[in-house]
N, C-alpha and C. Protein backbone atom coordinates (compact mmCIF):
# COMPACT_ATOMS: atom_id res chain seq x y z
N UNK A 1 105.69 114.55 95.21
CA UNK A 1 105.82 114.13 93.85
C UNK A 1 106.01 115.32 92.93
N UNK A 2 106.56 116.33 93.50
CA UNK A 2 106.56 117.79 92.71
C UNK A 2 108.23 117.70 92.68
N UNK A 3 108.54 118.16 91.20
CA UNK A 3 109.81 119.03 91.11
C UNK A 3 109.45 119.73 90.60
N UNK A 4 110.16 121.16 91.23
CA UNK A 4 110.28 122.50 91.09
C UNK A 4 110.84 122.91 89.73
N UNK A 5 110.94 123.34 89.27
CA UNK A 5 111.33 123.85 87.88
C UNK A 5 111.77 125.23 87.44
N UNK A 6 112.46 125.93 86.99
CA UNK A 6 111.74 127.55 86.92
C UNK A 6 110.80 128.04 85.61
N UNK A 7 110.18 126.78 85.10
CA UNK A 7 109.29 126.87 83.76
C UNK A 7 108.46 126.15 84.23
N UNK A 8 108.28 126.06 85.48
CA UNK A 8 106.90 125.81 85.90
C UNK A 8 107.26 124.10 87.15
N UNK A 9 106.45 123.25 86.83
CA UNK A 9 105.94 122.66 87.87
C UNK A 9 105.74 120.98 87.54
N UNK A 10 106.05 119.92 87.84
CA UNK A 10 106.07 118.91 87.23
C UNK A 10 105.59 117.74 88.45
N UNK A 11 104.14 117.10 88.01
CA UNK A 11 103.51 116.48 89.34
C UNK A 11 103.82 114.85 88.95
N UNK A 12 104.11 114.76 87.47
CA UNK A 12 104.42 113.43 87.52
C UNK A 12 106.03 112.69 87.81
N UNK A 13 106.20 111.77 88.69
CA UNK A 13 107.08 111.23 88.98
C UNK A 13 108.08 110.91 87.88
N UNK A 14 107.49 110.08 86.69
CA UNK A 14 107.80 109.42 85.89
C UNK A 14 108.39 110.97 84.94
N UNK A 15 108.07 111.98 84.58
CA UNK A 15 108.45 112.93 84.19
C UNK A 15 109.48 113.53 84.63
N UNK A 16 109.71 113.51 86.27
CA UNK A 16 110.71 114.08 87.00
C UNK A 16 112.12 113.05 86.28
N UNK A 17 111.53 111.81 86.48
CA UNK A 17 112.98 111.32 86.24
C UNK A 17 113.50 111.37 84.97
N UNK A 18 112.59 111.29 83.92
CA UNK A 18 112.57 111.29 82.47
C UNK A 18 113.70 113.36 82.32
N UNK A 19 113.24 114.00 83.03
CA UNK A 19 113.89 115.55 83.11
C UNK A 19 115.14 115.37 83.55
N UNK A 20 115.84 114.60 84.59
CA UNK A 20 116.72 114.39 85.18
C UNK A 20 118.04 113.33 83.84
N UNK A 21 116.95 112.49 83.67
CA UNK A 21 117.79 111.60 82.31
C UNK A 21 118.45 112.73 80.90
N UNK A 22 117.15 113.88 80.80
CA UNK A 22 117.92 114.80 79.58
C UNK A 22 118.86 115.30 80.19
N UNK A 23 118.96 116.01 81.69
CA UNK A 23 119.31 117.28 81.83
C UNK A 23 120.87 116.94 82.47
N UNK A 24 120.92 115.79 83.62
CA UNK A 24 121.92 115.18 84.22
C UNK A 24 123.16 114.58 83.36
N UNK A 25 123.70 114.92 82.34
CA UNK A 25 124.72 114.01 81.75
C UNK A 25 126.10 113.31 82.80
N UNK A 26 125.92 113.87 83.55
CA UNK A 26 127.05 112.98 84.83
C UNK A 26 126.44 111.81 85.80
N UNK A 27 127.22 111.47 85.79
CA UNK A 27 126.41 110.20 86.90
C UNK A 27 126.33 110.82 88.30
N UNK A 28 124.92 111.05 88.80
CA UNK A 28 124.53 111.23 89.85
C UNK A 28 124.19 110.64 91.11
N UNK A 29 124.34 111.09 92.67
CA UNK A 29 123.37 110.49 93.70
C UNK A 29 122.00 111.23 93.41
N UNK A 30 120.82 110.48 93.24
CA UNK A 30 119.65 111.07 93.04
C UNK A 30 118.94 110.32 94.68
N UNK A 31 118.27 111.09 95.22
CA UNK A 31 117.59 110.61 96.51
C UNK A 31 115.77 111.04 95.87
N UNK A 32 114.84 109.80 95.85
CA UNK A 32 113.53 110.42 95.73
C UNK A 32 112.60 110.20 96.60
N UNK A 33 112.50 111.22 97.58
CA UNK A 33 111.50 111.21 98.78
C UNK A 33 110.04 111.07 98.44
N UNK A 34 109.65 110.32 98.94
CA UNK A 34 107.94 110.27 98.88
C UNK A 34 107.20 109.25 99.85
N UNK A 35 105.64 109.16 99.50
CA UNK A 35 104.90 108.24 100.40
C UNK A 35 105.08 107.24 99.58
N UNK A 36 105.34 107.23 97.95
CA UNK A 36 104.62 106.50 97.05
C UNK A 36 103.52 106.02 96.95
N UNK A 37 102.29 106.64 97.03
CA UNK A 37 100.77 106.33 97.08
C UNK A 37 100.59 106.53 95.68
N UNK A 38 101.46 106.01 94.49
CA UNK A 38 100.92 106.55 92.93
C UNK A 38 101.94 105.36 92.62
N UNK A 39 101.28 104.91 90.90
CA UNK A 39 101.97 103.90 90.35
C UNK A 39 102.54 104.73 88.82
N UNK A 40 103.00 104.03 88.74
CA UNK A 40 103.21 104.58 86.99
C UNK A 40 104.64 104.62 86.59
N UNK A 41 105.12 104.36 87.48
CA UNK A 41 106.64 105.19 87.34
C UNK A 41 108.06 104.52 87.39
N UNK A 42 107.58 102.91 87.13
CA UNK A 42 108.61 101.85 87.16
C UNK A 42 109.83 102.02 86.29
N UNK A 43 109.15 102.13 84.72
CA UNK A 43 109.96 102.15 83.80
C UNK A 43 110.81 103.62 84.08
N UNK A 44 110.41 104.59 84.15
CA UNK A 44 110.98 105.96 84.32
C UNK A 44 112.42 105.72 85.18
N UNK A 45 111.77 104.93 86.62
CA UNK A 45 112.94 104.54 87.58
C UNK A 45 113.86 103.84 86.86
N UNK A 46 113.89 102.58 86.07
CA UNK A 46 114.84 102.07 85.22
C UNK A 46 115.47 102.26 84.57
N UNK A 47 114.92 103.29 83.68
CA UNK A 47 115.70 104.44 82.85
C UNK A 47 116.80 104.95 84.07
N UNK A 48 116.45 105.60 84.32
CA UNK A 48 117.51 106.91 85.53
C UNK A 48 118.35 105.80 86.08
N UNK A 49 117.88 104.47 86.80
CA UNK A 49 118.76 104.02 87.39
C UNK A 49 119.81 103.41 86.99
N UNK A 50 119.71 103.09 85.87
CA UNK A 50 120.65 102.65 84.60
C UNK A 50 121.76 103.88 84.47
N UNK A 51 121.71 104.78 84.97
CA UNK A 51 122.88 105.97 84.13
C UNK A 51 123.43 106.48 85.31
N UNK A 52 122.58 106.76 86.37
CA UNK A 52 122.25 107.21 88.04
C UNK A 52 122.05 106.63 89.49
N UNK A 53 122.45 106.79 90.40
CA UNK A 53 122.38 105.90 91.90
C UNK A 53 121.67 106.80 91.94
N UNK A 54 120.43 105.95 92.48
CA UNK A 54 118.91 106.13 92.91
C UNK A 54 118.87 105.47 94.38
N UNK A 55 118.33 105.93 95.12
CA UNK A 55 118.14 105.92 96.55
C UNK A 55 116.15 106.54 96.80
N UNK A 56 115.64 105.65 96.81
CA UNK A 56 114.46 105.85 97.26
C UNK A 56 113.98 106.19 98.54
N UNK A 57 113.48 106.77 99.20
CA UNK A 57 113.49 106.96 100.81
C UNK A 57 111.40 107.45 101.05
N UNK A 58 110.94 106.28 101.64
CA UNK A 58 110.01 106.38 101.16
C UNK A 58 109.44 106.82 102.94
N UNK A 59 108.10 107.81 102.82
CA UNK A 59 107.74 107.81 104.27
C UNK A 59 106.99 107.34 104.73
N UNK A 60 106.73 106.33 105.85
CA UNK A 60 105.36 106.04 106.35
C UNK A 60 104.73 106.60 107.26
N UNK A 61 103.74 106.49 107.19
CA UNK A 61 102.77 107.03 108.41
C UNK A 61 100.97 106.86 107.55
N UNK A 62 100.62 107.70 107.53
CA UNK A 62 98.87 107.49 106.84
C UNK A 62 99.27 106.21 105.67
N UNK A 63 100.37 106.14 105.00
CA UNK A 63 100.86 105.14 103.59
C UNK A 63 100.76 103.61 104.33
N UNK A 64 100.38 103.55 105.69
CA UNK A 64 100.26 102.57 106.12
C UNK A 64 98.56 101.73 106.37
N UNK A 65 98.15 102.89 106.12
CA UNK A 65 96.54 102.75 105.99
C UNK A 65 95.61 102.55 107.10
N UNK A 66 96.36 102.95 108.31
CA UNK A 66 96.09 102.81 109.72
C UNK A 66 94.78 104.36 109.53
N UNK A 67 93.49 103.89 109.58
CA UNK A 67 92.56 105.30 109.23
C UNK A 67 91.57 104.61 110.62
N UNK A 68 91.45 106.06 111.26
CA UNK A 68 90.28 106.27 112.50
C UNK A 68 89.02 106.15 111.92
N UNK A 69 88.03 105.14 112.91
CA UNK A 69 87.11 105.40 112.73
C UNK A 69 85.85 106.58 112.63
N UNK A 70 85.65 107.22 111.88
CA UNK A 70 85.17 108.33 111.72
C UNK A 70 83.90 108.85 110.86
N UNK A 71 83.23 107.70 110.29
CA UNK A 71 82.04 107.17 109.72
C UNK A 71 82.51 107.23 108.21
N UNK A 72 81.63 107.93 106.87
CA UNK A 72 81.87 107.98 106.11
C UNK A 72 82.52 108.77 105.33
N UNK A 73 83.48 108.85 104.82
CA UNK A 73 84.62 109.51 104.43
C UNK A 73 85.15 109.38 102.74
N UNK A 74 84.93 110.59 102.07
CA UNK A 74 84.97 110.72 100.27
C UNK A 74 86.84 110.54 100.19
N UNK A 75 87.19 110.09 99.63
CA UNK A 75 88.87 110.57 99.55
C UNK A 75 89.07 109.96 97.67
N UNK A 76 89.80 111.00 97.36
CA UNK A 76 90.23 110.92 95.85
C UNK A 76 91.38 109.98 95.12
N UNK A 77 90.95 109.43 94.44
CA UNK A 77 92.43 108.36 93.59
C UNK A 77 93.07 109.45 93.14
N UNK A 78 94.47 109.44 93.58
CA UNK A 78 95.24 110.77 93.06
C UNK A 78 95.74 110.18 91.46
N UNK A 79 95.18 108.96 91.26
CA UNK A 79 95.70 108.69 90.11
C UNK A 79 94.50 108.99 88.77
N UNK A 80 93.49 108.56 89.15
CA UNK A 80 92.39 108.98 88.54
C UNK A 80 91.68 109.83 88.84
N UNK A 81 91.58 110.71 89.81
CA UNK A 81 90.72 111.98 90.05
C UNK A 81 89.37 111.32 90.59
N UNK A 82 89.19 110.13 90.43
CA UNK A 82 87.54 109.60 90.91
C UNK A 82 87.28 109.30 92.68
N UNK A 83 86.57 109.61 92.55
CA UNK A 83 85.89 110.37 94.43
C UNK A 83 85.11 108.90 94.67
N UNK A 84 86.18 108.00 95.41
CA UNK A 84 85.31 106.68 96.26
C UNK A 84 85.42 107.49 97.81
N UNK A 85 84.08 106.57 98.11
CA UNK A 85 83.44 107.20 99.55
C UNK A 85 83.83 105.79 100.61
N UNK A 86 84.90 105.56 101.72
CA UNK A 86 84.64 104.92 102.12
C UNK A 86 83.90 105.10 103.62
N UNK A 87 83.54 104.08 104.17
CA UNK A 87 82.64 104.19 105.80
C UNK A 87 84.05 103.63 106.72
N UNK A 88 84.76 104.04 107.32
CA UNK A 88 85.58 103.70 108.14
C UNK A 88 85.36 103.46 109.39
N UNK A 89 83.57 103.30 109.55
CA UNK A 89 83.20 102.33 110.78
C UNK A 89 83.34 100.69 110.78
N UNK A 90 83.55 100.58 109.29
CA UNK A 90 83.32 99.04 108.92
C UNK A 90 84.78 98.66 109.18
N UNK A 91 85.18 97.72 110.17
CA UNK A 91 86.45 96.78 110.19
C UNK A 91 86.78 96.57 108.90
N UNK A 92 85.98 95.42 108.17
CA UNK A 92 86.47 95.45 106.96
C UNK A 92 86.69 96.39 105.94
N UNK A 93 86.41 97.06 105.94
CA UNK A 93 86.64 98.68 105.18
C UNK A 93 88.20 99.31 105.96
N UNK A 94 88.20 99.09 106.75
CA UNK A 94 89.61 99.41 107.17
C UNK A 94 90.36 98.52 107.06
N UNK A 95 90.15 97.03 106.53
CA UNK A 95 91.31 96.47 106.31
C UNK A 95 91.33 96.21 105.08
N UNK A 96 91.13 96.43 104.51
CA UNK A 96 90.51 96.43 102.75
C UNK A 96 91.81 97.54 102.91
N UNK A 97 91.67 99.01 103.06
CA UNK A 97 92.54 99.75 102.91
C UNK A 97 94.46 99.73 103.70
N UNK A 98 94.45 98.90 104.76
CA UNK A 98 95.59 98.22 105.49
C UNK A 98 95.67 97.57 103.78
N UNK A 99 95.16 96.66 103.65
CA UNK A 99 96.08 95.45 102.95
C UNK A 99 96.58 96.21 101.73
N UNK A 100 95.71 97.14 100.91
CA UNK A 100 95.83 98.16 100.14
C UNK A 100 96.78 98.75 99.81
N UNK A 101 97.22 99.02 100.87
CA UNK A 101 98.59 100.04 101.05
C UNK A 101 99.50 98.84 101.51
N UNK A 102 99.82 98.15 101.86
CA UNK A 102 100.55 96.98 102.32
C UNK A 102 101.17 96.70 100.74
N UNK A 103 100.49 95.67 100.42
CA UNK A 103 100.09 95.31 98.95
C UNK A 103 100.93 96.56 97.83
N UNK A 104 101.05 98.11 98.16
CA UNK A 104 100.93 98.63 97.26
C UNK A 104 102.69 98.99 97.26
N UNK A 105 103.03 98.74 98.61
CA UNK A 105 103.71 99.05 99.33
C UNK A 105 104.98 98.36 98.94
N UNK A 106 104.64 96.82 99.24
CA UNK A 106 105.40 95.40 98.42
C UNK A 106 105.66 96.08 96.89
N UNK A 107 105.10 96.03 96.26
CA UNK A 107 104.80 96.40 95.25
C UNK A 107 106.19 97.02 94.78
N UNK A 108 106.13 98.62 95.24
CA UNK A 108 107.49 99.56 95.26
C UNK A 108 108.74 98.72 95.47
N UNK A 109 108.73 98.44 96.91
CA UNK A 109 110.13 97.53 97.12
C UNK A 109 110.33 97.04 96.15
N UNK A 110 109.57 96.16 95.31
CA UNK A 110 109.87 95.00 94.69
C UNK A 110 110.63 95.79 93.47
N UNK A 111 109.87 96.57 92.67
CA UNK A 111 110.42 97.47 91.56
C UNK A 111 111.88 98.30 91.95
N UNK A 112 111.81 98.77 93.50
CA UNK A 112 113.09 98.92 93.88
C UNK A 112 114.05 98.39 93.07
N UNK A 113 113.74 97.13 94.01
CA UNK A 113 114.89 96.21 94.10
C UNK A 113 115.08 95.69 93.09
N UNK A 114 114.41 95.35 91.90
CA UNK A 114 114.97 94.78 90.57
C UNK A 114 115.21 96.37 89.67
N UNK A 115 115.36 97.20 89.89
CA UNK A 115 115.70 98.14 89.27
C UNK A 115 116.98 98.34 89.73
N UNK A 116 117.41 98.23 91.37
CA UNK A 116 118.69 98.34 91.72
C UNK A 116 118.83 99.51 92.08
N UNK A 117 117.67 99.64 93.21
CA UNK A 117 117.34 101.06 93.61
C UNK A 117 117.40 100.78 95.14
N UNK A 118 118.24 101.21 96.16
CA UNK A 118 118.22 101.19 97.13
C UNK A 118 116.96 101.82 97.88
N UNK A 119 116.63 101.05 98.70
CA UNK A 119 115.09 101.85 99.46
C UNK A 119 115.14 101.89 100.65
N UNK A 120 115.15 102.97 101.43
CA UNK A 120 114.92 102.88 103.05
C UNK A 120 113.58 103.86 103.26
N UNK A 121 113.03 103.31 104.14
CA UNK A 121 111.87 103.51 104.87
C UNK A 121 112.11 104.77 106.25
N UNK A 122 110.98 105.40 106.40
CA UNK A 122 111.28 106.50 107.64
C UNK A 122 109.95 106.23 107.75
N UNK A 123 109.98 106.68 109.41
CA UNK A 123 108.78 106.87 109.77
C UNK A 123 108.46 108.71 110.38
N UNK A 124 107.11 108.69 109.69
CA UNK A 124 107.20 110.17 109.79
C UNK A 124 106.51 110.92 111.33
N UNK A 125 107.32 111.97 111.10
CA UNK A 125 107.12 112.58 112.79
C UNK A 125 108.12 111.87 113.48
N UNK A 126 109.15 111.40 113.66
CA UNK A 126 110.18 110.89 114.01
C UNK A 126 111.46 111.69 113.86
N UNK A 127 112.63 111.09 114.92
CA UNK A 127 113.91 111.79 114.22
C UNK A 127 114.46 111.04 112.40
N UNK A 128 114.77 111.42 111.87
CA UNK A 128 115.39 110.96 110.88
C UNK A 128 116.73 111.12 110.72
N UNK A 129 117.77 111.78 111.01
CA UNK A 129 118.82 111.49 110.93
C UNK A 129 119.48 110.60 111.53
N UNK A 130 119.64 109.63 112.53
CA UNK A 130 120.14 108.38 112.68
C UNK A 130 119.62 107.35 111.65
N UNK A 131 118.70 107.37 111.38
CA UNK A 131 118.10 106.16 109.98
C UNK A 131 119.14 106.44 109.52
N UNK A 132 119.09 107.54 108.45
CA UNK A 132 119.33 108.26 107.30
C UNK A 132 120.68 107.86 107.52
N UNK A 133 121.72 108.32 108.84
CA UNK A 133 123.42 107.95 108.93
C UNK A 133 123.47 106.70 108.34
N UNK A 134 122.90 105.54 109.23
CA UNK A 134 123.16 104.28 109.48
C UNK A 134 122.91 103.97 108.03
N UNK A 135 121.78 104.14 107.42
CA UNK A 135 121.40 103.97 105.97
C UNK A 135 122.81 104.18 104.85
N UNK A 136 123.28 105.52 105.06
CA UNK A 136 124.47 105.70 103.95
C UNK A 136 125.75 105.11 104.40
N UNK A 137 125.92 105.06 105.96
CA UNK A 137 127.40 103.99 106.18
C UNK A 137 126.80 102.42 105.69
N UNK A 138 125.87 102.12 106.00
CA UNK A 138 125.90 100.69 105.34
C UNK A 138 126.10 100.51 103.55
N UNK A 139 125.60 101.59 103.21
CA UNK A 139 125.63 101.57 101.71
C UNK A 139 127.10 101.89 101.69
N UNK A 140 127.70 102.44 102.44
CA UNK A 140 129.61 102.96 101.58
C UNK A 140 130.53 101.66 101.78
N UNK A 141 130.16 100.61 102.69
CA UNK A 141 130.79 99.69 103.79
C UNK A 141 130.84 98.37 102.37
């Protein structure tokens, strides 16, 4: 969720694209890689995708919420900074976080897709360039 800058450093999504809307006056391919484990950033996408071909390419792997049992475990809302502790001995505590990310997951697609944002999925630690081919010949076809 970082673009690089040479005036520094920019962690919000919704900012990246909002930078891209001043700075881009041509119509662009924009590709935005991520897990998407953060919300906020619908309208930003609408903006850009309105002027810009947006291609989302999102990665799974931990974004799937598949977590080892390993007793109790602090992990941070990257959205709020607040430190929930979960016990990942509890079944239900692990599916609380499955549906979580599932749920959060739908979610994206959905904003995708009424924004008119193409989205393909990778799975990470995998090859990615056959996705990735098959992904842009279906989009040129």
């Amino acid at each position: 969720h970082r673009l690089k800058l040479k005036s520094g450093v920019i962690d919000d999504a919704a900012a990246a694209f909002d930078f891209l809307q001043r700075t881009k006056q041509r119509r662009s391919l924009i590709f935005l890689l991520s897990d998407f484990l953060y919300a906020g950033f619908e309208a930003a996408h609408r903006r850009c995708a309105s002027r810009h071909e947006v291609v989302a390419i999102g990665i799974d792997g931990i974004s799937r919420g598949e977590i080892p049992d390993c007793g109790l475990v602090n992990v941070r809302d990257p959205e709020t900074g607040r430190i929930l502790q979960i016990d990942t001995a509890s079944p239900e505590a692990r599916a609380a976080v499955r549906h979580f990310f599932a749920a959060q997951r739908q979610q994206h697609i959905s904003t995708f897709r009424d924004a008119g944002i193409d989205y393909l999925e990778l799975e990470a630690g995998t090859e990615y360039i056959p996705s990735l081919s098959n992904f842009l010949r279906q989009r040129s076809a």
